[in-house]
PDB file of N, CA and C in Angstrom:
ATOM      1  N   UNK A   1       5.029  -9.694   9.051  1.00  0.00           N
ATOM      2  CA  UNK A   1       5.597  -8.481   8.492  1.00  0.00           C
ATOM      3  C   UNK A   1       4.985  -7.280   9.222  1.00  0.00           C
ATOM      4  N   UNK A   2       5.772  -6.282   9.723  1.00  0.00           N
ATOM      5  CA  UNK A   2       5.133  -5.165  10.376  1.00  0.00           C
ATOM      6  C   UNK A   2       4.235  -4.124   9.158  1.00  0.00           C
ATOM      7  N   UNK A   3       4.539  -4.163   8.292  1.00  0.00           N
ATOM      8  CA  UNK A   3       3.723  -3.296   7.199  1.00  0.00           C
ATOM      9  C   UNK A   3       1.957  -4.219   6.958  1.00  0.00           C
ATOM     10  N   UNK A   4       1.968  -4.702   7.384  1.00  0.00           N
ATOM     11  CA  UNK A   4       0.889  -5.426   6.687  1.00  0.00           C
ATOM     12  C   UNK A   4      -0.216  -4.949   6.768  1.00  0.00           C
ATOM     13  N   UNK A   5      -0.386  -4.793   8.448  1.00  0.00           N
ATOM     14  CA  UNK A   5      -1.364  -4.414   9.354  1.00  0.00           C
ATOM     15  C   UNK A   5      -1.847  -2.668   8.450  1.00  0.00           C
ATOM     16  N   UNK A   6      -0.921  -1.981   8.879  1.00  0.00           N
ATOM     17  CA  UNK A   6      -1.149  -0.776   8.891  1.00  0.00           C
ATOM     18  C   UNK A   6      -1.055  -0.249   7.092  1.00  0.00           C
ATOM     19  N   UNK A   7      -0.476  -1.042   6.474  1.00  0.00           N
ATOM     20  CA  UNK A   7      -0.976  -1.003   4.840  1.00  0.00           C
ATOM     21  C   UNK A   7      -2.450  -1.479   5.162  1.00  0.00           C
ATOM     22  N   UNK A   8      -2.778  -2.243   5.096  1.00  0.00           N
ATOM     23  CA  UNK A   8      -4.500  -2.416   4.544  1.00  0.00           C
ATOM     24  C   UNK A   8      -5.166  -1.488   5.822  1.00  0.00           C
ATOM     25  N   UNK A   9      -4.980  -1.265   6.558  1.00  0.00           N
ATOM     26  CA  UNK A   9      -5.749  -0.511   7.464  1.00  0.00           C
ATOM     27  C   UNK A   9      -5.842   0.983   6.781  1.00  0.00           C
ATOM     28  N   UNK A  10      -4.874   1.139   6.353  1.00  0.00           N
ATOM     29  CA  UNK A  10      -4.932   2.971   6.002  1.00  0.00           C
ATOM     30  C   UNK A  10      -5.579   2.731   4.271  1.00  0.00           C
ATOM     31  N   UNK A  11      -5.048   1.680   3.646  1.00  0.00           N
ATOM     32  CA  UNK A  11      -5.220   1.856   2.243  1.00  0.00           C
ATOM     33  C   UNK A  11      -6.572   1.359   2.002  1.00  0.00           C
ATOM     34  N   UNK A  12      -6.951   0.181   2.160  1.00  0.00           N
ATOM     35  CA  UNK A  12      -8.470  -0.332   2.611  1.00  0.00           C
ATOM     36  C   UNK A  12      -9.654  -0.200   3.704  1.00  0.00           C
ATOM     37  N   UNK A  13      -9.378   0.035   4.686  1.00  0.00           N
ATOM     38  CA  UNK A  13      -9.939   0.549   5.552  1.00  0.00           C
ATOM     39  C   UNK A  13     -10.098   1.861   5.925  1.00  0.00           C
ATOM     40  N   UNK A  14      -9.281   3.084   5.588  1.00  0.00           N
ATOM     41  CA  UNK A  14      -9.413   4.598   5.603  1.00  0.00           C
ATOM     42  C   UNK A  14      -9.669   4.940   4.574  1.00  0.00           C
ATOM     43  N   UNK A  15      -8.863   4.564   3.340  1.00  0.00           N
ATOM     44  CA  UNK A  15      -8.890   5.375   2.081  1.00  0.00           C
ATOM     45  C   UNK A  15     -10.020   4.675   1.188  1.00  0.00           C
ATOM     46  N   UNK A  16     -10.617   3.225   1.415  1.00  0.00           N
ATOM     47  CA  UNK A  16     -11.482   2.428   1.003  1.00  0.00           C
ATOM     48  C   UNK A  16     -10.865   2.107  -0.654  1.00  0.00           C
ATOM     49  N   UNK A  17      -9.810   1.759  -0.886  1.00  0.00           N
ATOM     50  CA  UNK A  17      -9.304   2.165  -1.851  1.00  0.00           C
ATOM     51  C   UNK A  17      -9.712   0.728  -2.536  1.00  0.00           C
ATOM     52  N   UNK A  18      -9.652  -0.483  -2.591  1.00  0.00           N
ATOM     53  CA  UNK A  18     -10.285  -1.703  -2.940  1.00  0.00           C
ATOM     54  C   UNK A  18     -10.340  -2.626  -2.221  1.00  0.00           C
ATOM     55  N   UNK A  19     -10.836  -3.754  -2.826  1.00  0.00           N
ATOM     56  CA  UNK A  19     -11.886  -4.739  -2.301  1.00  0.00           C
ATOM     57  C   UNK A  19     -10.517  -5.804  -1.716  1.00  0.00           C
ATOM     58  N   UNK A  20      -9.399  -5.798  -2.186  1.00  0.00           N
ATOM     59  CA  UNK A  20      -8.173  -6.272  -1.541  1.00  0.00           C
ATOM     60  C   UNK A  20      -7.076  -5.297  -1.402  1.00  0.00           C
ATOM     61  N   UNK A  21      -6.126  -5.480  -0.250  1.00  0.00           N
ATOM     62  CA  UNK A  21      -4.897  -5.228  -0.106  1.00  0.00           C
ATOM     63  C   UNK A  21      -4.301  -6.132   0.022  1.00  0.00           C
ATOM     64  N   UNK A  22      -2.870  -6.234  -0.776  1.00  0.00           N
ATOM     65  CA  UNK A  22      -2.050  -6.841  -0.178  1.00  0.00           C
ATOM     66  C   UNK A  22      -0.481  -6.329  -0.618  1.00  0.00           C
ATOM     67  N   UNK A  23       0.103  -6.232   0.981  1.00  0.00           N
ATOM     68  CA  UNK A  23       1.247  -5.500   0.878  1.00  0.00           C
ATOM     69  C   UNK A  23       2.152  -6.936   0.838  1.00  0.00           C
ATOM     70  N   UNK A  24       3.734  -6.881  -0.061  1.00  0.00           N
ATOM     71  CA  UNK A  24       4.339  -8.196   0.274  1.00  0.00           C
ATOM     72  C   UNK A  24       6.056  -7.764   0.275  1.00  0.00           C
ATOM     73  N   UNK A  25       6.548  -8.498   1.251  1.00  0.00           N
ATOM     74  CA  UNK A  25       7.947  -8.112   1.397  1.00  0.00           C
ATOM     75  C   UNK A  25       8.604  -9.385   0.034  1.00  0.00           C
ATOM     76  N   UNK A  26       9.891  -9.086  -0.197  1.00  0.00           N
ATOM     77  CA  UNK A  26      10.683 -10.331  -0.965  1.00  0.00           C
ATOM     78  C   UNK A  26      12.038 -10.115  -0.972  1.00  0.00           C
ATOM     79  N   UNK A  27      12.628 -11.121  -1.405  1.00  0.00           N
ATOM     80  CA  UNK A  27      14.040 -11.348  -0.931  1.00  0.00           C
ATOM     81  C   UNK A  27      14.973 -11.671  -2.128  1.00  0.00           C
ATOM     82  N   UNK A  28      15.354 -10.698  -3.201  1.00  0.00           N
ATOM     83  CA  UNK A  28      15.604 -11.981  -4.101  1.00  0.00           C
ATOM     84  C   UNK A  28      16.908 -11.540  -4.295  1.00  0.00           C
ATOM     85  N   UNK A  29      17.656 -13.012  -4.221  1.00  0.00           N
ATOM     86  CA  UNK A  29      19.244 -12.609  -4.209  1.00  0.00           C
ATOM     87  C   UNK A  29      19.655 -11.518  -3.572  1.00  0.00           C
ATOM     88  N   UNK A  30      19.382 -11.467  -2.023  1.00  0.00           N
ATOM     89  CA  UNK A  30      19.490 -10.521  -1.199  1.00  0.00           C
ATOM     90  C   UNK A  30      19.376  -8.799  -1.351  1.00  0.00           C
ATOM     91  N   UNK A  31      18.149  -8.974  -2.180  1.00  0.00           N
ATOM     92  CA  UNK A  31      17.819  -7.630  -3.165  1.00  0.00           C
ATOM     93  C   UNK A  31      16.578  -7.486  -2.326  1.00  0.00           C
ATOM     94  N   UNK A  32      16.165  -6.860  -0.850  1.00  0.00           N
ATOM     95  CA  UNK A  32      15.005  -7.028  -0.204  1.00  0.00           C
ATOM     96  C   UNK A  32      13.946  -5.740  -1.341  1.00  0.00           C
ATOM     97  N   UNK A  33      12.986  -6.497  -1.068  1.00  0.00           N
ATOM     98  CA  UNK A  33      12.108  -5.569  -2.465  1.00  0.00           C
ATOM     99  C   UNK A  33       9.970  -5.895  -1.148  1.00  0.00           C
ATOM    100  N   UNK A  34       9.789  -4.779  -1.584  1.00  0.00           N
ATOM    101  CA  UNK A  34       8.455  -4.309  -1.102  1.00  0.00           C
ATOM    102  C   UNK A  34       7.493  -4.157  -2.266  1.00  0.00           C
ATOM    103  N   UNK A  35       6.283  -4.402  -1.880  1.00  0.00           N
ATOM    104  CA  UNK A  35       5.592  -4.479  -2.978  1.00  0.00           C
ATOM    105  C   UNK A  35       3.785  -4.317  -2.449  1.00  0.00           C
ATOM    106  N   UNK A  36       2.895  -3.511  -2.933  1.00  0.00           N
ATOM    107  CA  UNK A  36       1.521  -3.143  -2.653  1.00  0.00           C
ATOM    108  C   UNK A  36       0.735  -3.554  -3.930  1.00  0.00           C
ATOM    109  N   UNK A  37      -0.033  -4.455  -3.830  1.00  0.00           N
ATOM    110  CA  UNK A  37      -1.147  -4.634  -4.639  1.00  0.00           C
ATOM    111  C   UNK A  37      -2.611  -4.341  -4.004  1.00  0.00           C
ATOM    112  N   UNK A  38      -3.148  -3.503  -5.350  1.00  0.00           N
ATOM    113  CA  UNK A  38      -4.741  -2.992  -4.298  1.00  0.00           C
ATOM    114  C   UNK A  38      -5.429  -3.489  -5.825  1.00  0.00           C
ATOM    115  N   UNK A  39      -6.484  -4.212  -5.326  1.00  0.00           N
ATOM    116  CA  UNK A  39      -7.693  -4.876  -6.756  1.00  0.00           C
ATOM    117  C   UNK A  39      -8.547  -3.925  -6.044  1.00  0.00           C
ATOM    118  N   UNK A  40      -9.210  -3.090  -7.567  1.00  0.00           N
ATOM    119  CA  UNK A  40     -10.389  -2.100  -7.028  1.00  0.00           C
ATOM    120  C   UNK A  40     -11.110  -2.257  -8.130  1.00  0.00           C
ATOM    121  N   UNK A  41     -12.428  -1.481  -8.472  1.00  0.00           N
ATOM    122  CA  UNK A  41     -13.480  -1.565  -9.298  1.00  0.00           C
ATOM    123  C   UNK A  41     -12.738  -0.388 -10.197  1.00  0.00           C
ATOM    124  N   UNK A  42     -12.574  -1.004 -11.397  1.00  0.00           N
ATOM    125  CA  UNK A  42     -11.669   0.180 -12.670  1.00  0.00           C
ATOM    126  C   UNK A  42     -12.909   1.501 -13.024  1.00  0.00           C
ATOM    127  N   UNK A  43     -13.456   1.334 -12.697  1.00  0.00           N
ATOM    128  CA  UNK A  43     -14.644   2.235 -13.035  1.00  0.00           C
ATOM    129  C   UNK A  43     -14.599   3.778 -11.735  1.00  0.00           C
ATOM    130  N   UNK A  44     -14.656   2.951 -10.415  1.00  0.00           N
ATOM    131  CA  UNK A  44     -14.387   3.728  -9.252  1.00  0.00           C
ATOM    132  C   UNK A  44     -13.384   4.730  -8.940  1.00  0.00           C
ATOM    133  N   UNK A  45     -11.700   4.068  -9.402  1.00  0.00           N
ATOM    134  CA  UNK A  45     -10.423   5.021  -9.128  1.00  0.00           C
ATOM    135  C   UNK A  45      -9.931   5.381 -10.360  1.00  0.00           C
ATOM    136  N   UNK A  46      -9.245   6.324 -10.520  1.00  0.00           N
ATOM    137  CA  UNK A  46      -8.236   6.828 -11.711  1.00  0.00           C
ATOM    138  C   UNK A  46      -7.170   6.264 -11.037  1.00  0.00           C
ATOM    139  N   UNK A  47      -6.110   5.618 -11.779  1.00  0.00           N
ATOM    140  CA  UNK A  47      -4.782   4.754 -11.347  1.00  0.00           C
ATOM    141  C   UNK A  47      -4.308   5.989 -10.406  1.00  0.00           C
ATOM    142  N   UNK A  48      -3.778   6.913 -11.174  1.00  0.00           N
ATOM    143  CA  UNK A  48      -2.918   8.594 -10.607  1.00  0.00           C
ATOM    144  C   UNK A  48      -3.765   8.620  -9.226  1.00  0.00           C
ATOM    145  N   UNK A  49      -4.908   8.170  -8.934  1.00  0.00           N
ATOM    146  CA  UNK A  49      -5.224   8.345  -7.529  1.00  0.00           C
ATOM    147  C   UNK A  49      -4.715   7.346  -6.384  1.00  0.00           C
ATOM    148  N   UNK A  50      -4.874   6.116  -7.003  1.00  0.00           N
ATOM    149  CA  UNK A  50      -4.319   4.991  -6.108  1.00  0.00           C
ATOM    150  C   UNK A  50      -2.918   5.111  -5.745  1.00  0.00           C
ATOM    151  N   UNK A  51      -1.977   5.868  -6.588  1.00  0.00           N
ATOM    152  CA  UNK A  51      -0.875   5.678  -6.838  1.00  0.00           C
ATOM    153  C   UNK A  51      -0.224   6.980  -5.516  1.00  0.00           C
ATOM    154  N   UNK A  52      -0.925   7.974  -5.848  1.00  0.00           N
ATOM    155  CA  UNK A  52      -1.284   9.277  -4.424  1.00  0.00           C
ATOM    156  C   UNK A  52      -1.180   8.302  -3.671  1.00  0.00           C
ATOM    157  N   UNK A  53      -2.164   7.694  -3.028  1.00  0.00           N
ATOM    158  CA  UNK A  53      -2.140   7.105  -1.948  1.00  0.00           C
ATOM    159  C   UNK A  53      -1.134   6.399  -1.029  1.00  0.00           C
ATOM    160  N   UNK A  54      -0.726   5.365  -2.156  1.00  0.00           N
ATOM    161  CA  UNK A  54       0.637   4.559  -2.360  1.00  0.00           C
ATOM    162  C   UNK A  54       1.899   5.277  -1.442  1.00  0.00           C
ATOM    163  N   UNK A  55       1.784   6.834  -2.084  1.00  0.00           N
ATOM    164  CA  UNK A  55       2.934   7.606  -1.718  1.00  0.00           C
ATOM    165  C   UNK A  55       2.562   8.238  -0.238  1.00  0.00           C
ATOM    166  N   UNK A  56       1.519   8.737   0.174  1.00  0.00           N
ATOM    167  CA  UNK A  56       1.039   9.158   1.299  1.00  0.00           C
ATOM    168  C   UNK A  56       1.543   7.786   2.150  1.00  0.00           C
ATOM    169  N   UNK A  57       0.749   6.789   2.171  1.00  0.00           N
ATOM    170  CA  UNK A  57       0.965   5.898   3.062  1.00  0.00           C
ATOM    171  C   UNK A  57       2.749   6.045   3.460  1.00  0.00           C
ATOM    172  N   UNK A  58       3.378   5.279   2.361  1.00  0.00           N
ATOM    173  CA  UNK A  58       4.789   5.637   2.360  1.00  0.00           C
ATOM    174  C   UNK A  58       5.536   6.758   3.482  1.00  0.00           C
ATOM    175  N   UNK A  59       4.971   8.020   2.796  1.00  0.00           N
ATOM    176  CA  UNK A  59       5.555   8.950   3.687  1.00  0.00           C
ATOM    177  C   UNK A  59       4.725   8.892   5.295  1.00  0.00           C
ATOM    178  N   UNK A  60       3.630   8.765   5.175  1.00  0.00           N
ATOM    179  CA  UNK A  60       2.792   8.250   6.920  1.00  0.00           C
ATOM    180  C   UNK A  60       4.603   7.747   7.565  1.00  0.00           C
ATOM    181  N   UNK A  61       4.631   6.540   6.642  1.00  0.00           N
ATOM    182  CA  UNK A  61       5.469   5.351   7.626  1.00  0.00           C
ATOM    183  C   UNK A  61       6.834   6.250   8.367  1.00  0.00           C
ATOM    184  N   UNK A  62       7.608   6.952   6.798  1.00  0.00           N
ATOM    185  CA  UNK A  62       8.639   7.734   7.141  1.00  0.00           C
ATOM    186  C   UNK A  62       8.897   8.616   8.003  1.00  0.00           C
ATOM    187  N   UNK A  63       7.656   8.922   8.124  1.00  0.00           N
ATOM    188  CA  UNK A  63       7.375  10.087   9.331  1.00  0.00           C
ATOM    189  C   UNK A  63       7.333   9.906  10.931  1.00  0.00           C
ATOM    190  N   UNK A  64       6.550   8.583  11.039  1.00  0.00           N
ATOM    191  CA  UNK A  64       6.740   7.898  12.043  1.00  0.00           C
ATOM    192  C   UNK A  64       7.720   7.519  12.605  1.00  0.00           C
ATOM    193  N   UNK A  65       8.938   6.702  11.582  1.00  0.00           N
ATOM    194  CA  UNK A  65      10.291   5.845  11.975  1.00  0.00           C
ATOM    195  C   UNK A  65      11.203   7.447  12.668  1.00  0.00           C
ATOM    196  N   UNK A  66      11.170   8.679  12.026  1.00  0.00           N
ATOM    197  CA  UNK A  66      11.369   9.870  12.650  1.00  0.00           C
ATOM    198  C   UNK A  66      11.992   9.783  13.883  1.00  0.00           C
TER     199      UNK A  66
END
């Protein structure tokens, strides 16, 4: 998947956002669907922050395909 790389690189590796990333494509009944899971320490982030991020990355990508 081309997202993979550059999801955990920006979301885990720049933003240090948790201890996993994982970005996942799916297919269901030709309904293509995207999907980001980040496991972090609940103590460390406020959700509303992870969720910022989520959207930054997003727009990163949009900006690029440009």
């Amino acid at each position: 998947m081309h997202m993979e790389e550059p999801c955990f690189d920006y979301l885990r590796t720049k933003e240090t956002l948790g201890y996993h990333v994982y970005p996942s494509c799916r297919n269901t009944s030709g309904i293509l669907g995207f999907s980001i899971t980040v496991e972090t320490q609940a103590t460390k982030f406020k959700c509303v922050y992870i969720v910022y991020y989520y959207y930054v990355f997003g727009l990163l990508k949009i900006a690029e395909a440009d």
